[in-house]
N, C-alpha and C. Protein backbone atom coordinates (compact mmCIF):
# COMPACT_ATOMS: atom_id res chain seq x y z
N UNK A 1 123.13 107.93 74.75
CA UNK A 1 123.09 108.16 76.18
C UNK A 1 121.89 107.43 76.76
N UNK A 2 122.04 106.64 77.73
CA UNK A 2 120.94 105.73 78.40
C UNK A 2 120.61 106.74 79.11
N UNK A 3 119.12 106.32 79.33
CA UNK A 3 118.19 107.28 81.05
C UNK A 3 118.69 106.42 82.07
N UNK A 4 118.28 107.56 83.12
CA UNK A 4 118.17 106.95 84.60
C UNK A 4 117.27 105.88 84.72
N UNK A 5 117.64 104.88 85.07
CA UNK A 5 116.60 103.74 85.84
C UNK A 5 114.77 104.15 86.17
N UNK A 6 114.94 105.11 86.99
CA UNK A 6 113.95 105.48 87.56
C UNK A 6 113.01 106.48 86.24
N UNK A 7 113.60 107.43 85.55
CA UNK A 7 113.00 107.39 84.34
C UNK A 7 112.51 107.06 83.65
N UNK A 8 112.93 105.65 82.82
CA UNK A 8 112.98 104.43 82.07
C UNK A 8 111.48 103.76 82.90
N UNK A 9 111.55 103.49 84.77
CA UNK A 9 110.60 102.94 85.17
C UNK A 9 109.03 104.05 84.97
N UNK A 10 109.38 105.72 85.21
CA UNK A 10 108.13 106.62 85.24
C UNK A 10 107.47 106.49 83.28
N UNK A 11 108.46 106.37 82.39
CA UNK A 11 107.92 106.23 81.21
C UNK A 11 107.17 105.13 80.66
N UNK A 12 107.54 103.75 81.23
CA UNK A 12 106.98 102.56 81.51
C UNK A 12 105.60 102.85 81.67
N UNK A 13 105.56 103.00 82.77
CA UNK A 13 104.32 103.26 83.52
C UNK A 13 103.44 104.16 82.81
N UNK A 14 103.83 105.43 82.67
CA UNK A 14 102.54 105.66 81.85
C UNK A 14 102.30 105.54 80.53
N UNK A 15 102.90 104.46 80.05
CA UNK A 15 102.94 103.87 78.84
C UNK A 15 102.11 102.49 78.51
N UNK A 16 101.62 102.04 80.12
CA UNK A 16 100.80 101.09 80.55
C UNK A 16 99.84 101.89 80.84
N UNK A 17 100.02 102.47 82.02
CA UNK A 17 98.58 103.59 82.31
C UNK A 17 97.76 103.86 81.33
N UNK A 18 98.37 104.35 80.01
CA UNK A 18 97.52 104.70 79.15
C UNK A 18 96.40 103.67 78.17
N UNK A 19 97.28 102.47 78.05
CA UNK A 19 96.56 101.40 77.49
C UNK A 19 95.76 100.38 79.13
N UNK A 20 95.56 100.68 80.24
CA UNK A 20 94.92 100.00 81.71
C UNK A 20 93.55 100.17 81.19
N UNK A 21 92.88 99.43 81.42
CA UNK A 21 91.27 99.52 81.36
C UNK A 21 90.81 99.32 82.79
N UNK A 22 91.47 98.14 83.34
CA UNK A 22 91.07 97.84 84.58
C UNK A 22 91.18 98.41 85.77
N UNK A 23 92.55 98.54 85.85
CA UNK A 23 92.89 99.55 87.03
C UNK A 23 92.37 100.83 87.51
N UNK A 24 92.12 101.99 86.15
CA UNK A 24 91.32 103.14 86.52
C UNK A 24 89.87 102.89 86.87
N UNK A 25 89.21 101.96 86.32
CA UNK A 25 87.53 101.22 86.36
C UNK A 25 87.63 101.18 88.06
N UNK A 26 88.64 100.74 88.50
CA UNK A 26 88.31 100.29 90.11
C UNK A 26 89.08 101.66 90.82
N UNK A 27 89.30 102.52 90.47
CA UNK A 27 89.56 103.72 91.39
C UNK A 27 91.10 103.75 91.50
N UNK A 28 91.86 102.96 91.16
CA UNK A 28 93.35 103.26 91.15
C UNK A 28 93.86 103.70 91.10
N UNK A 29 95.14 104.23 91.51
CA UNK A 29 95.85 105.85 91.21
C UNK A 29 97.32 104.89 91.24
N UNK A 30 98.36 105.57 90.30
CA UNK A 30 99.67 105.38 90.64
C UNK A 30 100.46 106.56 91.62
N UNK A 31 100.96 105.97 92.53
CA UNK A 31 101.43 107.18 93.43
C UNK A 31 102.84 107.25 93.45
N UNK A 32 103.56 105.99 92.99
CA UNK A 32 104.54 106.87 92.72
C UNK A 32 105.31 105.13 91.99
N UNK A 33 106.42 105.27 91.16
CA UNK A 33 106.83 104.06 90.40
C UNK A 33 108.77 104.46 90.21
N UNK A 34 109.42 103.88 90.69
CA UNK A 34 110.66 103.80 90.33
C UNK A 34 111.12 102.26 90.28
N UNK A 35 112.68 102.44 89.80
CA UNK A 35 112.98 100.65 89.05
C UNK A 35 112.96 99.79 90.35
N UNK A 36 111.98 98.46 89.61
CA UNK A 36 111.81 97.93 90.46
C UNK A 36 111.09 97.85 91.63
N UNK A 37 110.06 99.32 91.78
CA UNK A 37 109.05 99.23 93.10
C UNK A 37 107.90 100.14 92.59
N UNK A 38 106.88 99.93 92.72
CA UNK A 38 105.83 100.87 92.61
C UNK A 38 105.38 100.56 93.89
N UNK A 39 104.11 102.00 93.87
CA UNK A 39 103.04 101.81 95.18
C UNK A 39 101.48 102.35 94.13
N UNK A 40 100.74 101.86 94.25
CA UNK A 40 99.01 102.47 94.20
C UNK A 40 98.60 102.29 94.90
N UNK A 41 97.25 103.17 95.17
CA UNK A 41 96.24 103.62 96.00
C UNK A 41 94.82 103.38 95.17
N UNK A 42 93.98 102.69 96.70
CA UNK A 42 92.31 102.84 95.58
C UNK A 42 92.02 102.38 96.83
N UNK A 43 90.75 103.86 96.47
CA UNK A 43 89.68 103.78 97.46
C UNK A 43 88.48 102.61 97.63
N UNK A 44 88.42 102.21 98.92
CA UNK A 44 87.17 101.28 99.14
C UNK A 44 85.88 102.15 99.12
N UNK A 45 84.68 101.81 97.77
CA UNK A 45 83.81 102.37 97.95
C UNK A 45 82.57 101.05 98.23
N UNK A 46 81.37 101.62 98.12
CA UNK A 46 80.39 101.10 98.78
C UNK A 46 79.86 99.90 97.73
N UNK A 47 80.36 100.03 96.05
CA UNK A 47 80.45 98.45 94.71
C UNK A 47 81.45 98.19 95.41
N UNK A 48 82.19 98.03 96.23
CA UNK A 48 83.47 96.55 96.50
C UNK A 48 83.41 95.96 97.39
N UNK A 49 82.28 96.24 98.11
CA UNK A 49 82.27 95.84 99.93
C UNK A 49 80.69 94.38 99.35
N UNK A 50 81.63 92.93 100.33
CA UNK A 50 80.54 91.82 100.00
C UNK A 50 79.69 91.97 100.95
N UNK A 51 78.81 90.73 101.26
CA UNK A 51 77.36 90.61 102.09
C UNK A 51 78.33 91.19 103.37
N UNK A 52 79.28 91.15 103.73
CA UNK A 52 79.91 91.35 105.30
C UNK A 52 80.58 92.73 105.43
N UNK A 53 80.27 93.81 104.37
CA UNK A 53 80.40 94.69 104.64
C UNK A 53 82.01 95.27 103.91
N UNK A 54 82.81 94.20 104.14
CA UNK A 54 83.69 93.86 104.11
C UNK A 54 84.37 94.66 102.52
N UNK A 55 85.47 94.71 102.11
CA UNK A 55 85.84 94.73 100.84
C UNK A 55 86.34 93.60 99.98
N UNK A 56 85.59 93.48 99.23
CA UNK A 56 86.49 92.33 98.27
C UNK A 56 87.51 91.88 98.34
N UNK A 57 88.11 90.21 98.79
CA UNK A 57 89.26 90.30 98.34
C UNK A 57 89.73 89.59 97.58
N UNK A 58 88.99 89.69 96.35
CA UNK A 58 89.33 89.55 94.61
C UNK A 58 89.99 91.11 94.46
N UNK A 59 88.97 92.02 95.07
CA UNK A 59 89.62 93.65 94.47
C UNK A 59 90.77 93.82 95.62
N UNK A 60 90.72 93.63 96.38
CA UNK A 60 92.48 93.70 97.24
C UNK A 60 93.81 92.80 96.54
N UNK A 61 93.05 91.86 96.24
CA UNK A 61 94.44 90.97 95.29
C UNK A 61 94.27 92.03 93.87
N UNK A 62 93.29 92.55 93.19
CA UNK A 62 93.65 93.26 92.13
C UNK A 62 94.35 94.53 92.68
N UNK A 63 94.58 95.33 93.56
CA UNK A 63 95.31 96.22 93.84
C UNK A 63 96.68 95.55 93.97
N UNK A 64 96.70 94.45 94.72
CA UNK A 64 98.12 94.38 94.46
C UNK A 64 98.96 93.55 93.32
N UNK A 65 98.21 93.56 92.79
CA UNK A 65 98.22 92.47 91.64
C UNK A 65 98.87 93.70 90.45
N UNK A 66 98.07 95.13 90.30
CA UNK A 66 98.17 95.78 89.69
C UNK A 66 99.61 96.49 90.26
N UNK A 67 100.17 96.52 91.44
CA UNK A 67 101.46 97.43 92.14
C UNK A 67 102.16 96.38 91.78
N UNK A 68 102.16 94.86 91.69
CA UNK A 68 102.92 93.57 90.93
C UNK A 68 103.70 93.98 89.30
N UNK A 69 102.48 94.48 88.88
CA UNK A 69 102.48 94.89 87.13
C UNK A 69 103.26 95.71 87.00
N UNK A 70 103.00 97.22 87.64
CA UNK A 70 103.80 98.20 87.46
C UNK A 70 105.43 97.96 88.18
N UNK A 71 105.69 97.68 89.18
CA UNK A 71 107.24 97.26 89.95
C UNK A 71 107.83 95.97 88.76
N UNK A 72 107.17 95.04 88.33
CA UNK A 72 107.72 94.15 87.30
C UNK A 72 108.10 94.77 85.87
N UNK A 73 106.83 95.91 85.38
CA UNK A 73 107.22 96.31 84.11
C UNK A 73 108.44 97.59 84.32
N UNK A 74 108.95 97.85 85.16
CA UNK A 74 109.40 99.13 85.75
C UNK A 74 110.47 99.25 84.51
N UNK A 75 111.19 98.22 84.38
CA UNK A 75 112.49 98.05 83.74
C UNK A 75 112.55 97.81 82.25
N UNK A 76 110.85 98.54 81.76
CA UNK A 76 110.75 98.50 80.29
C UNK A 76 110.47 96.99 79.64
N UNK A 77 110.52 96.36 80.02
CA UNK A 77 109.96 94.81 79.82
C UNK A 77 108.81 94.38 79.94
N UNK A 78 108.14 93.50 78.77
CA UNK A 78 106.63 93.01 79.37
C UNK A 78 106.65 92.07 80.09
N UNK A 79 105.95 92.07 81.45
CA UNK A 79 106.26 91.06 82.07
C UNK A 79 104.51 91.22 82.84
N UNK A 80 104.18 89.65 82.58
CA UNK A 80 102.81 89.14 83.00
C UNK A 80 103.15 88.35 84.58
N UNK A 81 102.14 88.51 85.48
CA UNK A 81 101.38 87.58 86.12
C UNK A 81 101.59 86.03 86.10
N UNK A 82 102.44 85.21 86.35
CA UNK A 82 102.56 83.96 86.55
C UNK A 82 101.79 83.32 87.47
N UNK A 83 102.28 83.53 89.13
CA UNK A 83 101.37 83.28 90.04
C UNK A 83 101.08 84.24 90.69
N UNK A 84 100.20 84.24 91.61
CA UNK A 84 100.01 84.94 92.82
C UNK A 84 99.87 84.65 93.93
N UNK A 85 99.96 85.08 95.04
CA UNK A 85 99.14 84.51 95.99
C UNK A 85 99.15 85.36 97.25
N UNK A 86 98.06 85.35 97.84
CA UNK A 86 97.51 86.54 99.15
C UNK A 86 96.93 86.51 100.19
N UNK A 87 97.32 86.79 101.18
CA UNK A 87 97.01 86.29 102.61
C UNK A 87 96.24 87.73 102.87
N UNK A 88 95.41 87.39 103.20
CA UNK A 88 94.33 88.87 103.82
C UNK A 88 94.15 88.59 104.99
N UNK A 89 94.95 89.65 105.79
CA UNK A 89 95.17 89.78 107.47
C UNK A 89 93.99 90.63 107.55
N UNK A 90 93.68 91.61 107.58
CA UNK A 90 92.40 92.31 108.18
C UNK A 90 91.28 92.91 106.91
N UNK A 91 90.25 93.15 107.41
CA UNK A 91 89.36 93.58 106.62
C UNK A 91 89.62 95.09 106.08
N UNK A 92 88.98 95.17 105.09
CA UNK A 92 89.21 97.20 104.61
C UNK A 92 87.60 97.40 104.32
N UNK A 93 87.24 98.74 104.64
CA UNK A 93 86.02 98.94 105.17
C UNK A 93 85.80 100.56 104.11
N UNK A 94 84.38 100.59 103.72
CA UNK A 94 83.89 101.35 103.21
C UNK A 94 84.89 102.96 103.39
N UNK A 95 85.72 103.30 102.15
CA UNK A 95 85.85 104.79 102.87
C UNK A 95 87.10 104.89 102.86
N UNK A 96 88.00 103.37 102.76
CA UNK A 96 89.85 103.42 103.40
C UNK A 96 90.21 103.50 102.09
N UNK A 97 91.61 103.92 101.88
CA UNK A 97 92.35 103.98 100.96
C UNK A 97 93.10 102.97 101.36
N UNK A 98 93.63 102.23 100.79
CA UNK A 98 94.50 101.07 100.87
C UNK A 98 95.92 101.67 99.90
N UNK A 99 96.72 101.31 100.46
CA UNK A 99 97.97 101.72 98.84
C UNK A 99 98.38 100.17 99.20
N UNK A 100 99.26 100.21 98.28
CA UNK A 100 100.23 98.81 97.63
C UNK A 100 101.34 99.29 97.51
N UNK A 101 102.22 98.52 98.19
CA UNK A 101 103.66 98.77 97.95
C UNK A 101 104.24 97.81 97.45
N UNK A 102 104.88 97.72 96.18
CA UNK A 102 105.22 96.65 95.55
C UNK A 102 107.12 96.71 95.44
N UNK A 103 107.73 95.83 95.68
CA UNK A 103 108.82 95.53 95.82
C UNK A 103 109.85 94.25 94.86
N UNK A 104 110.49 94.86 94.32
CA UNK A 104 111.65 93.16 93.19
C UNK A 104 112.42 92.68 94.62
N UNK A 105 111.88 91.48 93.96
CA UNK A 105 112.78 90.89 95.50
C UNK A 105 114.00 89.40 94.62
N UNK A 106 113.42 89.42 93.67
CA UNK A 106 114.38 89.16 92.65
C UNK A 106 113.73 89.07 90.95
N UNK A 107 115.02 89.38 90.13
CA UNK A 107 114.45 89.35 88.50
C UNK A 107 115.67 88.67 88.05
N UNK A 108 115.39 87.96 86.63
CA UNK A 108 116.23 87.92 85.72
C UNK A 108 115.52 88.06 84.26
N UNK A 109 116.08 87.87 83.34
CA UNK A 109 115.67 88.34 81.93
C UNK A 109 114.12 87.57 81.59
N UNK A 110 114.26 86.43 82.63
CA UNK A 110 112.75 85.70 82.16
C UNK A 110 111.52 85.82 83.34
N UNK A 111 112.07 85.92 84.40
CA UNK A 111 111.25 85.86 85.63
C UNK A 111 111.66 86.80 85.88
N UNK A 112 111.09 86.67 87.50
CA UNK A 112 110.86 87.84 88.58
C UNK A 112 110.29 87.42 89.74
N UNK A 113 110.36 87.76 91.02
CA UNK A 113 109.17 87.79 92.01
C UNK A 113 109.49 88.93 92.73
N UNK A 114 108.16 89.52 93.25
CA UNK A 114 107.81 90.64 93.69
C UNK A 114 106.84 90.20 95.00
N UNK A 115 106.95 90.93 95.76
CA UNK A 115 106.26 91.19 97.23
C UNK A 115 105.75 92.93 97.11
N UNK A 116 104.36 92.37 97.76
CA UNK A 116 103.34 93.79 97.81
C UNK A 116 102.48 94.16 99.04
N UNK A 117 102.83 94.35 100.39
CA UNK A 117 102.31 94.98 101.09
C UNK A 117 100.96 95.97 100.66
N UNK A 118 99.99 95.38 101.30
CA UNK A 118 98.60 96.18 101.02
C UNK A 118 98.41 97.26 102.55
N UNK A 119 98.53 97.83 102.81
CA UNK A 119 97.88 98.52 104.09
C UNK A 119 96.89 100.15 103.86
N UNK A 120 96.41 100.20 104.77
CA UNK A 120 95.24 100.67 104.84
C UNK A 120 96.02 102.56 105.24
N UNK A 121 95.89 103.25 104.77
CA UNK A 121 96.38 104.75 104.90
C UNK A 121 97.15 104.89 106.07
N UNK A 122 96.31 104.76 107.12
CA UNK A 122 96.67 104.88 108.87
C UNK A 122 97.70 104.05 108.97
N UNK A 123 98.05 103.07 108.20
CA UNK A 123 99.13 102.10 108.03
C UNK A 123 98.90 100.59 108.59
N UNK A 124 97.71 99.84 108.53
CA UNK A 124 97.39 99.20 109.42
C UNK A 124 97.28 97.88 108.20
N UNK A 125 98.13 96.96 108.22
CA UNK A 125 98.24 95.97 107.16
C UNK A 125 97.00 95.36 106.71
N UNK A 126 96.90 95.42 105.52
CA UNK A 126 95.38 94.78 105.20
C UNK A 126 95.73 93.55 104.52
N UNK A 127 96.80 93.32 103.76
CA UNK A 127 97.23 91.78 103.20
C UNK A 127 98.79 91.54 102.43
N UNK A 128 99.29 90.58 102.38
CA UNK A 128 100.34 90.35 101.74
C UNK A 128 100.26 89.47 100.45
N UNK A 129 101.33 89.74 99.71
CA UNK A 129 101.11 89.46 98.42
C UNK A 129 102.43 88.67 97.70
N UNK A 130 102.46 87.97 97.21
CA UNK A 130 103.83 87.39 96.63
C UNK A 130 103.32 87.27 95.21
N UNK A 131 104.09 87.92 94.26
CA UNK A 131 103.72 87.59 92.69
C UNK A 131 104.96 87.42 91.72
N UNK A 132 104.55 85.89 91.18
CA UNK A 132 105.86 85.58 90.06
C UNK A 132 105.46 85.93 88.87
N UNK A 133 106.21 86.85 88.19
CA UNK A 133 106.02 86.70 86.96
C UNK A 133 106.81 86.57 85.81
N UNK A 134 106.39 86.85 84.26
CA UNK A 134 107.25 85.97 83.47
C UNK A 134 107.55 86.72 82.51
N UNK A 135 108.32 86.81 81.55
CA UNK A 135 108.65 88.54 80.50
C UNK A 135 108.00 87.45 79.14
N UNK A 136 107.50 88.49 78.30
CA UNK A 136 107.00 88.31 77.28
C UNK A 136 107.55 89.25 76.02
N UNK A 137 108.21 88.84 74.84
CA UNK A 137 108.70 89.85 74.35
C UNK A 137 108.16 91.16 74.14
N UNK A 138 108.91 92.34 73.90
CA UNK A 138 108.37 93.51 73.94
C UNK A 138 108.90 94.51 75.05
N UNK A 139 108.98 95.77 74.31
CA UNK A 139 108.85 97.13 75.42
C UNK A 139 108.17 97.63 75.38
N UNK A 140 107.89 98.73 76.59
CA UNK A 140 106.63 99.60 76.69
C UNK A 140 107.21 101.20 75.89
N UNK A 141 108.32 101.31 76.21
CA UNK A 141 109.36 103.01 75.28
C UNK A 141 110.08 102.04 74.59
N UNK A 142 110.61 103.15 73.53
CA UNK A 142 111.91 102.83 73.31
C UNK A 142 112.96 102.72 73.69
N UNK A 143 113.68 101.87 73.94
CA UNK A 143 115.02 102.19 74.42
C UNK A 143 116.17 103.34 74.10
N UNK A 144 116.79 103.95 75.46
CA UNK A 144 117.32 105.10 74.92
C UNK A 144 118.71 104.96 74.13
């Protein structure tokens, strides 16, 4: 008997979660992961903000970089980071929660690309994200 999709994607996930070094280090939370889409959240604290006050946006591309990872691995597959790339529309400021909404906007057995909306709690877009990536053999469960 196979699992549900969305199963298959919550077991994934914390099957990565558990081996992440990076993601929890910067305040990350998974808020919620089904096939094919995740969202995380991480707070802007007062280590991510540069000379302008501003928040990083090396650590805004790693938030969505990381909602990339989880929406790509959703489907039990390892699948890495090919490209990226990120347009940062407004600044995020000491204090905001930002989430990531990560979206398959297409896959096949070797690729993928995904789109990740960054916005700021209040809902106020902080950057966009396009990420290709590429499967590498391996699962994160077993298959049911």
């Amino acid at each position: 008997m196979s699992r549900h999709p969305d199963e298959t994607a919550r077991l994934a996930a914390a099957a990565m979660w558990a081996d992440d070094r990076a993601s929890p280090a910067l305040g990350m939370e998974i808020v919620s992961v089904t096939a094919g889409r995740a969202t995380l959240a991480m707070r802007v604290t007062e280590s991510m903000v540069n000379g302008l006050g501003i928040c990083h946006g090396g650590l805004v591309f790693s938030l969505a970089d990381s909602a990339c990872a989880f929406a790509s691995n959703s489907r039990n597959r390892h699948m890495v980071l090919q490209s990226g790339q990120i347009t940062l529309l407004a600044p995020a400021r000491i204090g905001m929660r930002l989430i990531a909404e990560a979206s398959e906007r297409y896959r096949s057995d070797r690729t993928g690309l995904y789109d990740v909306s960054v916005r700021a709690e209040g809902g106020e877009v902080i950057a966009e994200f396009r990420g290709l990536v590429r499967s590498l053999p391996g699962t994160h469960v077993p298959e049911a």
